[in-house]
Every structure is written in C-alpha cells, then in structure tokens.
C-alpha atoms as a PDB file:
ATOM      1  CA  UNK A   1       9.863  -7.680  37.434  1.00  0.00           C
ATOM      2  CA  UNK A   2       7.835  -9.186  34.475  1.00  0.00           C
ATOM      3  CA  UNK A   3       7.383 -12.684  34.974  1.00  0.00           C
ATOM      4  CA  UNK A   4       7.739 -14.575  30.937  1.00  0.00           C
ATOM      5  CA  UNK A   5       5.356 -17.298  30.501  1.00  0.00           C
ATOM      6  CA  UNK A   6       6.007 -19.918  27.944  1.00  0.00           C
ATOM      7  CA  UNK A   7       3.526 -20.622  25.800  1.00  0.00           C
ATOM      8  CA  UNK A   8       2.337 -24.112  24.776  1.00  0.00           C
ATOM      9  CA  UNK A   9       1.817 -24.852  21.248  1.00  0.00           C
ATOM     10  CA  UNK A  10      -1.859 -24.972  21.767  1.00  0.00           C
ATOM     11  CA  UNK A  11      -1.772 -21.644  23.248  1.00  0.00           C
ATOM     12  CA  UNK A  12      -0.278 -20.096  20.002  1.00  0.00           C
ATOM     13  CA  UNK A  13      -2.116 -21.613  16.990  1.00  0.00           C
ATOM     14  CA  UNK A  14      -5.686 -20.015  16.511  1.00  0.00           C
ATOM     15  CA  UNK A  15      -8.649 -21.726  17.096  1.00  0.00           C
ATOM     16  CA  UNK A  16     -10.886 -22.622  13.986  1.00  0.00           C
ATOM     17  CA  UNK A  17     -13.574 -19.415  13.978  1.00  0.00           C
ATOM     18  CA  UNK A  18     -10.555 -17.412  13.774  1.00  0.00           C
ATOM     19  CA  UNK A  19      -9.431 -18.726  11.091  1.00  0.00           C
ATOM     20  CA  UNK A  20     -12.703 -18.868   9.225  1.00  0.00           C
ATOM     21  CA  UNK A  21     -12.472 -15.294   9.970  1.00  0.00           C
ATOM     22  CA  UNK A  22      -9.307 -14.279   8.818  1.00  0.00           C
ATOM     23  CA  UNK A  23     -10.010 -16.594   5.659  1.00  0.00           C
ATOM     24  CA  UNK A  24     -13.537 -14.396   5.189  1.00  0.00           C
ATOM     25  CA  UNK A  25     -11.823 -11.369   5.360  1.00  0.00           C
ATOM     26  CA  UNK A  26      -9.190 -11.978   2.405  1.00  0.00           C
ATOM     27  CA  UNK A  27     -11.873 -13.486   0.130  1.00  0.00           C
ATOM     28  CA  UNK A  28     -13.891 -10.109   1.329  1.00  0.00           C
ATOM     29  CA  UNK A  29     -10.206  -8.333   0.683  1.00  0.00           C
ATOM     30  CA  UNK A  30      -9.686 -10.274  -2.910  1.00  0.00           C
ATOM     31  CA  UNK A  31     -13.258  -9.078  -4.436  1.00  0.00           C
ATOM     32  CA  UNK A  32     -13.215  -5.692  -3.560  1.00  0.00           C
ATOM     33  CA  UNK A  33      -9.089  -5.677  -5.409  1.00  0.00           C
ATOM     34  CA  UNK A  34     -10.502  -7.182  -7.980  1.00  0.00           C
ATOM     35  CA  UNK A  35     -13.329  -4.578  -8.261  1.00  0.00           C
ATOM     36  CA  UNK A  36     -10.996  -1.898  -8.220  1.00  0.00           C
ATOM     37  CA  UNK A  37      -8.227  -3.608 -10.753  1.00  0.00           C
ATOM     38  CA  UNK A  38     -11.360  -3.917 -13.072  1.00  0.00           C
ATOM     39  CA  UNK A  39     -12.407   0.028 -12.681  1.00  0.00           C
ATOM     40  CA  UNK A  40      -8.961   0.675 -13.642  1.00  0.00           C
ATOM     41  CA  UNK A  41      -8.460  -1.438 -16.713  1.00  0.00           C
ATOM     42  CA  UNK A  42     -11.728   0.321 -17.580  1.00  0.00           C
ATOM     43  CA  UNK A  43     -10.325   3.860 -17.131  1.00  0.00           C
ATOM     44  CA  UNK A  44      -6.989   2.919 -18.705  1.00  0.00           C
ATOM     45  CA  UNK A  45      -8.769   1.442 -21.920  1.00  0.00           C
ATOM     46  CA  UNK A  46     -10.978   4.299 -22.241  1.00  0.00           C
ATOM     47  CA  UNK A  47      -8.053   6.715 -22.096  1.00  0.00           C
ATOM     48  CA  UNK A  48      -6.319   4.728 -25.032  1.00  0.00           C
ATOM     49  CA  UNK A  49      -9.304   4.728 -27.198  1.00  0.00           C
ATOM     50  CA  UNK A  50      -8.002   7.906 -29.060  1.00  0.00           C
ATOM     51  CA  UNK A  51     -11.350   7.683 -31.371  1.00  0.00           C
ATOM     52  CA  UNK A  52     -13.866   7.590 -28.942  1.00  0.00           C
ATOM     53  CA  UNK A  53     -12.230  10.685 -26.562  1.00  0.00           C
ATOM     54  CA  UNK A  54     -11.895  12.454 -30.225  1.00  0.00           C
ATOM     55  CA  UNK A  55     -15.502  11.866 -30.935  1.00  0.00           C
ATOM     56  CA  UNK A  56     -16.357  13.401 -27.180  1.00  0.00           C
ATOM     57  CA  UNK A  57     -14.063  16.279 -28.033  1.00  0.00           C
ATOM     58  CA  UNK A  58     -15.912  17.013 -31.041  1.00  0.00           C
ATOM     59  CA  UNK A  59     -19.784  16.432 -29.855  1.00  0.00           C
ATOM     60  CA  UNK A  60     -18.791  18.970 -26.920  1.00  0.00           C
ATOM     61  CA  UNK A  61     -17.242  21.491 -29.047  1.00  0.00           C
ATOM     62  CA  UNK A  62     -20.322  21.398 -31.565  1.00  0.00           C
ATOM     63  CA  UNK A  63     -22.541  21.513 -28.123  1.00  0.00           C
ATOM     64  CA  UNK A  64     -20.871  24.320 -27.573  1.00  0.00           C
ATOM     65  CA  UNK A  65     -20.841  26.332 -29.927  1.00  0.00           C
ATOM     66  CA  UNK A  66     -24.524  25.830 -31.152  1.00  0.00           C
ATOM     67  CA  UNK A  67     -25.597  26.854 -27.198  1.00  0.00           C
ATOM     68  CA  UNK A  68     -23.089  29.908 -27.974  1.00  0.00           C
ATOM     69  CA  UNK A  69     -24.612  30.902 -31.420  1.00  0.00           C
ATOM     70  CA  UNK A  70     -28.341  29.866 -31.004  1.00  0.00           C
ATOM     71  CA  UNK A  71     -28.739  33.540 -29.337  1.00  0.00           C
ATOM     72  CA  UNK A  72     -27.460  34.776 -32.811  1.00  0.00           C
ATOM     73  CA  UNK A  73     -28.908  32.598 -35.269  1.00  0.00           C
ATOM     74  CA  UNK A  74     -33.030  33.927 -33.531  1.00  0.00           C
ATOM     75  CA  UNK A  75     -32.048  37.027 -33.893  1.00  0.00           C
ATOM     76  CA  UNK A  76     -30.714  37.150 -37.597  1.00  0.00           C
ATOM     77  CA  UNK A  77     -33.891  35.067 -38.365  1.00  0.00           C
ATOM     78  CA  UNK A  78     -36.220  37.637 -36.947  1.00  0.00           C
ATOM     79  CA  UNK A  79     -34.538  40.934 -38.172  1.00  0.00           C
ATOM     80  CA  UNK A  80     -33.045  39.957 -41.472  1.00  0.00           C
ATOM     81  CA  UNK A  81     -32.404  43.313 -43.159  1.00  0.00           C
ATOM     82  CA  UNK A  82     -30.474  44.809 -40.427  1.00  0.00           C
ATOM     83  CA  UNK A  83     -28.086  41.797 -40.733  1.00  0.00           C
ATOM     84  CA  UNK A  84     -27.993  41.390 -43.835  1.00  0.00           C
ATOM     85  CA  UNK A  85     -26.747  45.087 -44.264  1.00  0.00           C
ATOM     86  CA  UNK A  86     -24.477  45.114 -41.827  1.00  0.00           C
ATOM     87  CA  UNK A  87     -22.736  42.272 -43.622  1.00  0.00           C
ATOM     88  CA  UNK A  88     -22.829  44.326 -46.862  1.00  0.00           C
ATOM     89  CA  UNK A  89     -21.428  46.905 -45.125  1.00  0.00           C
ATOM     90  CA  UNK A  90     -18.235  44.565 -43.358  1.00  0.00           C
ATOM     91  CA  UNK A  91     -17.817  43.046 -47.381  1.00  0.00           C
ATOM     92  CA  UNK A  92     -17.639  46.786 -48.612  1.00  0.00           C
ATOM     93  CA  UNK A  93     -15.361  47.942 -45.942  1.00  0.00           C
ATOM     94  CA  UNK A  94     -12.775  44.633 -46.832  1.00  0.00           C
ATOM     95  CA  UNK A  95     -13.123  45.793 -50.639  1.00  0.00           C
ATOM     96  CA  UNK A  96     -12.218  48.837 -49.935  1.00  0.00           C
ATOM     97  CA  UNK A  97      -9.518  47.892 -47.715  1.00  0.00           C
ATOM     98  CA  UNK A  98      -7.649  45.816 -50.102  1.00  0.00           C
ATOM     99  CA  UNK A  99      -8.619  47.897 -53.506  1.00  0.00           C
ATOM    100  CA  UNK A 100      -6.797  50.913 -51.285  1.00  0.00           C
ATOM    101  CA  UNK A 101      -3.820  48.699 -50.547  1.00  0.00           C
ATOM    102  CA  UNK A 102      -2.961  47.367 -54.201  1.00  0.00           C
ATOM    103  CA  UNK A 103      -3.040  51.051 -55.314  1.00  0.00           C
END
C-alpha cells in the first residue's frame, strides 16, 4: 500500500535558485530563437531577391563555360591554320548543303 503524503504549500513552490534557473534558461532559450528566426528571415529574403540569385546564375554559367572553353581557346591560339581551315571547310560544307537543297 502507498502511503499519499500531503504536501504543504511550502513544499510545492520552488525555492529562489530554481527559479533563477529556470528564468536563465528561457532568456538562454529566447536568444538562441531569435538567432535562428534571424537566419531565416535572412534565407527567406535572399531567396526573394530574384536579381541577385539571377546575377549568381549568370556569373556561374559564364564561370563555366570559360573553364569549359579555355582548353579550346590555347589551342586555336597556338595552331591557327588548322582551325581556321577546318572552319572553312564546316562554312563550305553548309553552302553546299543549302545551294543543293534550293536546286
């Protein structure tokens, strides 16, 4: 058999460090909410700031595509003739192409 004990009201109220405590710990609670509701106003504005993420887009794709063509660009510098008759020879091959077709 469990034996019930009331409890005086001094018994149930918490003593003053405890409190200080539990105070401490929701200011603690508080800053670190308020940290993380700033972070995401921050995200959430960036995301709506349609000209800046365009901007990104467009730096990256230029990044890109210089790092992809740099390769070609040396090597047409270097060994011009070679290119440059191979392109005559793509133009010639188009001419031909559409002089055959209108015939």
């Amino acid at each position: 058999m469990t034996m019930q004990r009331n409890r005086t009201e001094s018994e149930l109220e918490p003593d003053e460090e405890t409190v200080a405590r539990d105070l401490n710990q929701i200011r603690a609670d508080i800053a670190v909410t308020r940290r993380e509701l700033g972070d995401t106003v921050e995200a959430l504005t960036a995301k709506m700031d349609v000209r800046a993420r365009a901007r990104d887009a467009v730096s990256g794709a230029r990044h890109r595509f210089t790092s992809a063509t740099e390769p070609v660009v040396g090597e047409v510098k270097h060994n011009r003739v070679p290119v440059l008759l191979g392109a005559a020879g793509v133009v010639a091959a188009v001419v031909i192409l559409v002089w055959g077709r209108r015939r």
